[in-house]
Protein backbone atom coordinates (compact mmCIF):
# COMPACT_ATOMS: atom_id res chain seq x y z
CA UNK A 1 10.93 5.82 -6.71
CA UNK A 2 8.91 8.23 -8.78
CA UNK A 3 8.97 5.49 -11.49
CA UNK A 4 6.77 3.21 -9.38
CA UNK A 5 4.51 6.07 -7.54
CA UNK A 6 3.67 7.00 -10.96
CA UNK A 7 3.06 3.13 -12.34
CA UNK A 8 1.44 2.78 -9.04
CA UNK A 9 -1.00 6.10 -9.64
CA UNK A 10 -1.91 4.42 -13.13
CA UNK A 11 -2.86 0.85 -12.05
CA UNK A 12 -5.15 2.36 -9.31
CA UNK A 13 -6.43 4.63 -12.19
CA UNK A 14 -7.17 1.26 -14.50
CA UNK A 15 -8.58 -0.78 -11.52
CA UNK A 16 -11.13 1.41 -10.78
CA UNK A 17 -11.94 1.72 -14.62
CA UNK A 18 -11.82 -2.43 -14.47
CA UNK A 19 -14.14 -2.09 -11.49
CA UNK A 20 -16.02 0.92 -12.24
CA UNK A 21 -16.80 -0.69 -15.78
CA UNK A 22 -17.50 -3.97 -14.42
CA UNK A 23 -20.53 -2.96 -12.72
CA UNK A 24 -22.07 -2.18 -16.89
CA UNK A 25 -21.62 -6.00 -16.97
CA UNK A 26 -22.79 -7.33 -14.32
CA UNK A 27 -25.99 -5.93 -15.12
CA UNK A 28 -25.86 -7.04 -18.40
CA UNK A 29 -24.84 -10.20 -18.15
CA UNK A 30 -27.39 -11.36 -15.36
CA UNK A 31 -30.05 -9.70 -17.87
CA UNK A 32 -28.89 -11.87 -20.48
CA UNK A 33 -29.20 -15.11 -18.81
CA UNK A 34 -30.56 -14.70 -15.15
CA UNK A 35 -28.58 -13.83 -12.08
CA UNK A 36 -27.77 -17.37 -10.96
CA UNK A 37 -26.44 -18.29 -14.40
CA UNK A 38 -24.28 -15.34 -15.22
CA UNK A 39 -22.59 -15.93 -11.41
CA UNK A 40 -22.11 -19.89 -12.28
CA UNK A 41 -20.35 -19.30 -15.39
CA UNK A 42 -18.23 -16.77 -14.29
CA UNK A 43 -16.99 -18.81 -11.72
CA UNK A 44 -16.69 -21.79 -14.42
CA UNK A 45 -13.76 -19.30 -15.71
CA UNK A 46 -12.70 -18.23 -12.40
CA UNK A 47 -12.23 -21.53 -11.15
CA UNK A 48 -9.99 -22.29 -14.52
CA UNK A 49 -8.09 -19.78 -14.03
CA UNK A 50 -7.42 -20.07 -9.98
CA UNK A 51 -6.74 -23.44 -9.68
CA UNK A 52 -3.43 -22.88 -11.69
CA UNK A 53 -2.42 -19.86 -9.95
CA UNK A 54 -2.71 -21.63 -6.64
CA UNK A 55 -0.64 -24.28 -7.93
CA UNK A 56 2.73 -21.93 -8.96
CA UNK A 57 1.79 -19.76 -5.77
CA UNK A 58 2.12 -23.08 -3.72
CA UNK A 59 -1.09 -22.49 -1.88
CA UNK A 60 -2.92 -25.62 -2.03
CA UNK A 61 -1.30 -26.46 1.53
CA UNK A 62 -3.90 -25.41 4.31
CA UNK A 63 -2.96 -26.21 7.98
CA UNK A 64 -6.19 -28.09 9.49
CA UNK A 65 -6.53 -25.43 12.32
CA UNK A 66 -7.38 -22.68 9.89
CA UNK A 67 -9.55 -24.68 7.53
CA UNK A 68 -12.62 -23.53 9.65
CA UNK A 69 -11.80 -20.31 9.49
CA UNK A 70 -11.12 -20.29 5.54
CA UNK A 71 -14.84 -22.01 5.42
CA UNK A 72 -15.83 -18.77 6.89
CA UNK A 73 -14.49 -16.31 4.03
CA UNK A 74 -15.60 -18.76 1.38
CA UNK A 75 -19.56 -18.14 2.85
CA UNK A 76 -18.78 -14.35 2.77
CA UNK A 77 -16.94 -14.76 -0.96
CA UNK A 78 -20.35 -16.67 -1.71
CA UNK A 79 -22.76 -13.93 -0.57
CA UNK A 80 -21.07 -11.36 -1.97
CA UNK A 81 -20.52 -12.52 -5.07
CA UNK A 82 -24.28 -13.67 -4.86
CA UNK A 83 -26.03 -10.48 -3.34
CA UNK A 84 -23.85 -8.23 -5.90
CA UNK A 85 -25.04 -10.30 -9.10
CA UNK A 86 -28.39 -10.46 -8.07
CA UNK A 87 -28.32 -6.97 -6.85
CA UNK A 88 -27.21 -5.73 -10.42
CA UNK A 89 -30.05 -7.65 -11.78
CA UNK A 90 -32.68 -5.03 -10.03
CA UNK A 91 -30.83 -1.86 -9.85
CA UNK A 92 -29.19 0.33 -12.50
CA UNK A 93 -25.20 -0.35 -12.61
CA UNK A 94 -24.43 3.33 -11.98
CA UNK A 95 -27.31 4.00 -8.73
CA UNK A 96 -25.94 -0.23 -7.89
CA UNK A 97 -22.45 0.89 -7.45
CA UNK A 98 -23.71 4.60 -5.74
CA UNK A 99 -24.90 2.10 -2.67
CA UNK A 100 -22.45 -0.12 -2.35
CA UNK A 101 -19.85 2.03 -1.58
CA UNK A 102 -21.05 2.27 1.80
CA UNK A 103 -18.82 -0.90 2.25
CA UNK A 104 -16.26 1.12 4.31
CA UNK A 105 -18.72 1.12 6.80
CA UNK A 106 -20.14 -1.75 7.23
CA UNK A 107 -16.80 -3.18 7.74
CA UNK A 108 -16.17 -0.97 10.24
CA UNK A 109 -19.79 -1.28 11.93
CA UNK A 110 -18.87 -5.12 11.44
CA UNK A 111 -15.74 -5.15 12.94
CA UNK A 112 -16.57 -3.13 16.16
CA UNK A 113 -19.74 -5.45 16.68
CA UNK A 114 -17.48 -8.58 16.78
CA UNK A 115 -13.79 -7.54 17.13
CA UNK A 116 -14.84 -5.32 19.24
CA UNK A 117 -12.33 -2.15 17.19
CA UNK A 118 -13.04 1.11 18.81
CA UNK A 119 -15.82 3.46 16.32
CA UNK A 120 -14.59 6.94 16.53
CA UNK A 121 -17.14 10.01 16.34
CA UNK A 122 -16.06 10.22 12.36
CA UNK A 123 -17.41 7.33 11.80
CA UNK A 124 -20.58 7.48 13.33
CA UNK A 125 -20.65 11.25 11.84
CA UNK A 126 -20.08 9.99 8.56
CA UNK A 127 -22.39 7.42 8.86
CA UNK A 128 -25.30 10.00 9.65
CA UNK A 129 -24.02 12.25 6.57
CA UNK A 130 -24.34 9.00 4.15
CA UNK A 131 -28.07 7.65 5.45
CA UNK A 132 -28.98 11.58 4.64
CA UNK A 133 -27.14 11.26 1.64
CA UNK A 134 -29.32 8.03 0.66
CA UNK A 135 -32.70 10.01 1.79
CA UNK A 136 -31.51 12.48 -0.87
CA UNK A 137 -30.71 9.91 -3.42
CA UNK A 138 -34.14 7.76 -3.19
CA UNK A 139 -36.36 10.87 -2.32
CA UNK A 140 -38.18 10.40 -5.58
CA UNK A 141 -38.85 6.69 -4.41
CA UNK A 142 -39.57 7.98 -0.20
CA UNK A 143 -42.16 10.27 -2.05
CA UNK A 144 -43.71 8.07 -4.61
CA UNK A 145 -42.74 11.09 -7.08
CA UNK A 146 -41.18 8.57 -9.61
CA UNK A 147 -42.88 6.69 -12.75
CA UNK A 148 -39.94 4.45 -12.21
CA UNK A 149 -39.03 3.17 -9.07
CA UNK A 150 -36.13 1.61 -7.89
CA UNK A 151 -36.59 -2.03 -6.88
CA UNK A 152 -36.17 -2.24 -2.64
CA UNK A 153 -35.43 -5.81 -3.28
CA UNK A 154 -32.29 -4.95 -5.28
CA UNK A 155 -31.05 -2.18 -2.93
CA UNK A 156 -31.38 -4.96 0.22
CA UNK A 157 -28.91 -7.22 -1.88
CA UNK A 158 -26.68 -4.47 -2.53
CA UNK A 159 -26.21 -3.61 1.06
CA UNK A 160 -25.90 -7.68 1.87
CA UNK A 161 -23.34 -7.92 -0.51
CA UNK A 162 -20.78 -5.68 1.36
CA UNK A 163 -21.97 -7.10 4.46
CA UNK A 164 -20.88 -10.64 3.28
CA UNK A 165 -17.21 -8.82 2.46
CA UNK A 166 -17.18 -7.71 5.39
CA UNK A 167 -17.38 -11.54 7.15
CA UNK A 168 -14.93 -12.27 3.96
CA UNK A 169 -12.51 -9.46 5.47
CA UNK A 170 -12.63 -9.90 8.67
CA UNK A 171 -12.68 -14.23 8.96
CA UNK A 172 -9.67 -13.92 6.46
CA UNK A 173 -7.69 -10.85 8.89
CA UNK A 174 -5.52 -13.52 10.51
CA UNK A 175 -5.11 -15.80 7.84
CA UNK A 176 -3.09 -13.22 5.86
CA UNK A 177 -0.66 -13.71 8.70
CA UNK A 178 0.27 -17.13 7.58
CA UNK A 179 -1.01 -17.00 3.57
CA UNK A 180 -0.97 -14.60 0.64
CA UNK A 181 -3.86 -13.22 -0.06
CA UNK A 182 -3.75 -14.68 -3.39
CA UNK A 183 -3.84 -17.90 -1.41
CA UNK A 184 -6.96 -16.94 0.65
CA UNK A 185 -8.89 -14.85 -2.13
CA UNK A 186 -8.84 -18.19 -4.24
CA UNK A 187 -9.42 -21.06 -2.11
CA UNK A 188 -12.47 -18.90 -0.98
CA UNK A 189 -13.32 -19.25 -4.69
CA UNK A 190 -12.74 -22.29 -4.96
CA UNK A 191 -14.61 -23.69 -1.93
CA UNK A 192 -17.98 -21.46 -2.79
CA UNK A 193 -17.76 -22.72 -6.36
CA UNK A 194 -19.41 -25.53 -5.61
CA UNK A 195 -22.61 -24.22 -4.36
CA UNK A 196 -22.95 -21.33 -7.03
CA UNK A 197 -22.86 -24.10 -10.05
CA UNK A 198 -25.25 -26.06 -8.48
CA UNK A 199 -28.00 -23.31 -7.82
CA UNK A 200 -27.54 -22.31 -11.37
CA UNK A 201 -31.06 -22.95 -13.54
CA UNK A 202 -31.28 -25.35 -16.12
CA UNK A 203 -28.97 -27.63 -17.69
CA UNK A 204 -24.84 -26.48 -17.36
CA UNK A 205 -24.54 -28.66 -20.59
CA UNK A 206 -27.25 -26.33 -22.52
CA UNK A 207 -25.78 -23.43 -20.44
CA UNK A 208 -22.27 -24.08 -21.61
CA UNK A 209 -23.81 -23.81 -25.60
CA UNK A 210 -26.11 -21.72 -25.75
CA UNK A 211 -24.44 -18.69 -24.22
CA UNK A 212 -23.88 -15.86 -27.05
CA UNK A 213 -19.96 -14.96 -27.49
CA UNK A 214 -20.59 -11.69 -26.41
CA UNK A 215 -22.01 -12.50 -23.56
CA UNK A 216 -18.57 -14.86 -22.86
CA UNK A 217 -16.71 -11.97 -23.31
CA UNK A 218 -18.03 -10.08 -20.87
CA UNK A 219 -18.18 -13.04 -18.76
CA UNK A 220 -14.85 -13.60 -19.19
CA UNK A 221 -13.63 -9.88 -18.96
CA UNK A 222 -15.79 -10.22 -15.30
CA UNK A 223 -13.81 -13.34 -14.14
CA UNK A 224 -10.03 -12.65 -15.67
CA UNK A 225 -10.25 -8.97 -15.51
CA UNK A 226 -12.52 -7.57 -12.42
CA UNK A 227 -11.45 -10.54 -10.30
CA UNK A 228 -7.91 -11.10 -11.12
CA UNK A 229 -6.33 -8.41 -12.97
CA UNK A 230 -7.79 -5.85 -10.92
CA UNK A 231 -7.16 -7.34 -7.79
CA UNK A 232 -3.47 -7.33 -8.88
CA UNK A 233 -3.42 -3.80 -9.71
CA UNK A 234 -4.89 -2.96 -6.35
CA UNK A 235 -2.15 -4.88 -4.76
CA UNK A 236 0.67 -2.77 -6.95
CA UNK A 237 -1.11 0.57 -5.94
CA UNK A 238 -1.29 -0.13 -2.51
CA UNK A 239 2.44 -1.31 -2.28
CA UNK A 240 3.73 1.74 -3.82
CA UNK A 241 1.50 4.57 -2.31
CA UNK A 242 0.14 5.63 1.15
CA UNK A 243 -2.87 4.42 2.05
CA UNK A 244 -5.05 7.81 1.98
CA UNK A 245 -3.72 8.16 -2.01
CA UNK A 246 -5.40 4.51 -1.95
CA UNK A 247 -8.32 5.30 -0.43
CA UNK A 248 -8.90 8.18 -2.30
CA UNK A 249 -8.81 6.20 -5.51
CA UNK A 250 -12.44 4.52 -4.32
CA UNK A 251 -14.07 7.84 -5.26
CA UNK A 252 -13.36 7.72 -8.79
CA UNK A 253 -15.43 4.42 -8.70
CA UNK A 254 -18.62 5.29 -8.56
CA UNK A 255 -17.96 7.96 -11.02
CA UNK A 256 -16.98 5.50 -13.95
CA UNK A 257 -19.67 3.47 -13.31
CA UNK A 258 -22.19 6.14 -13.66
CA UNK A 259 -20.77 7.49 -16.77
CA UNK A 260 -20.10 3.61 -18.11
CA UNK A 261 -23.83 3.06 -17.42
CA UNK A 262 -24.92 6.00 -19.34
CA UNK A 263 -22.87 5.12 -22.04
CA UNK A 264 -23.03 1.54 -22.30
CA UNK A 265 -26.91 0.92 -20.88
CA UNK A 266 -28.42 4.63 -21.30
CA UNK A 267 -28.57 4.96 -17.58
CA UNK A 268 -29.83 8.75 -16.91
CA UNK A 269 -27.83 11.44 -15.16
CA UNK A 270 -30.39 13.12 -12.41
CA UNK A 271 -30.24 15.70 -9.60
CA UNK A 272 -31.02 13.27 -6.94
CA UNK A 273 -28.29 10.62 -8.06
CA UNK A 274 -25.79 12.96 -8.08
CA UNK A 275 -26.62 14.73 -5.63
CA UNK A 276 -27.51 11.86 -2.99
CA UNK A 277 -24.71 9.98 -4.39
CA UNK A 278 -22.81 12.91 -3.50
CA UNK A 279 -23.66 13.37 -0.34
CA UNK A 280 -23.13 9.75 0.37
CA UNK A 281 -19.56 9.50 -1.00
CA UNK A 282 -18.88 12.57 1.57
CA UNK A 283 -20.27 10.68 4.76
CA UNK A 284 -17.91 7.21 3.35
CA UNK A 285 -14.92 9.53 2.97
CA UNK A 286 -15.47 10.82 6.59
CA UNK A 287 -16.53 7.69 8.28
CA UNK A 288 -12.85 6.46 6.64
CA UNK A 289 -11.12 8.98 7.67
CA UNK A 290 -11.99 8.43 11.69
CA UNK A 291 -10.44 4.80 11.35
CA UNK A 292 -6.67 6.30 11.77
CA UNK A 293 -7.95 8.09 14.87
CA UNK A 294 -7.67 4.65 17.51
């Protein structure tokens, strides 16, 4: 038993370093070649390396009275796959990842506006604590006090990303009742695959040659790594642990991906990011912990 907490403990540990890192890239590859084209050969690899798996999982078999529903989490795999790319594109990968971690709540926010799940007062306490955590985080932006300020378009797509995992979550809720979610995660690939490779720019032939190997390789670590591996690793870690140990793990995210940005992309460390990012991460934590409370 110990054995597997403690491999469990790790691959939470390694996901969130996956994930945390992951964010460097994103940025870096949709600086490389543009948003749309970084997204549509990612999911080139993804879709090479999904197919298969559906095939020895068995899941190519979808009853026709949940196919509507499965159309439904492919629209929120799209647009947050597409809001999070483009998002990245605008916004620093460390401040990116800072925002999007208010995912908890949307879901929740989501899920009482059209499941109609009970909000208790933690969540709607924790949801004050992280808007004043954002005021601290973008005061230099609120008062104009910045020579470089952060772009309002990218911060909208990083809050519509989560949003459209939130549809992704909550459309695919009672499909995991009769699939895996390997099953559901990648026919939602596979059926918004489509649409991201044809809004990429430019020729896929050109696209497919003129790509640098680096940029493949982070590409690549993106697809087989942040989408697969990790997702895997999350599955161990929740098997083996309670779900608060789980939980918890999220907060190491944002911390890796600040520290990978300044590393990787010389992203500065400043008072209001860690700070408001701070103060954010406290109001997510709280807003969590009033969802065992129905």
């Amino acid at each position: 038993m110990s054995t597997h907490r403690s491999r469990a403990v790790l691959a939470l540990i390694l996901t969130m370093v996956i994930w945390g890192t992951s964010a460097v890239f994103m940025r870096t590859t949709a600086l490389a070649l543009s948003p749309e084209n970084a997204l549509a050969l990612r999911y080139v690899i993804l879709v090479l390396l999904v197919a298969p798996g559906l095939s020895l999982a068995g899941g190519w078999r979808i009853a026709p009275q949940h196919r509507a529903r499965l159309a439904v989490t492919a629209i929120g795999m799209f647009g947050s796959s597409w809001f999070t790319i483009q998002g990245f594109a605008r916004v620093a990968a460390g401040l990116g990842t800072v925002v999007s971690m208010v995912e908890p709540i949307i879901i929740a926010l989501a899920a009482w506006a059209v499941l109609r799940e009970p909000l208790s007062p933690r969540i709607w306490l924790g949801l004050a604590v992280s808007l004043a955590g954002a005021a601290i985080l973008f005061w230099p932006d609120i008062t104009a006090s910045t020579a470089s300020p952060v772009d309002p378009l990218g911060l909208v797509f990083l809050l519509a990303a989560p949003t459209c995992w939130a549809i992704f979550t909550i459309a695919g809720k009672p499909l995991l009742s009769h699939y895996s979610g390997i099953v559901v995660t990648g026919w939602s690939m596979l059926l918004s695959a489509p649409l991201i490779l044809a809004l990429a720019a430019g020729s896929h032939a050109d696209l497919l040659t003129t790509t640098p190997a680096r940029t493949w390789a982070e590409l690549f670590y993106l697809a087989a790594c942040n989408s697969l591996l990790g997702a895997v690793l999350w599955n161990y870690g929740t098997r083996h642990l309670p779900a608060a140990a789980v939980g918890s793990s999220l907060y190491l995210l944002p911390v890796i991906a600040v520290v990978a940005g300044h590393l990787i992309l010389d992203e500065p460390f400043t008072f209001w990011l860690l700070t408001g990012g701070g103060v954010m991460l406290a109001g997510v934590a709280l807003a969590q912990s009033g969802t065992a409370e129905h």
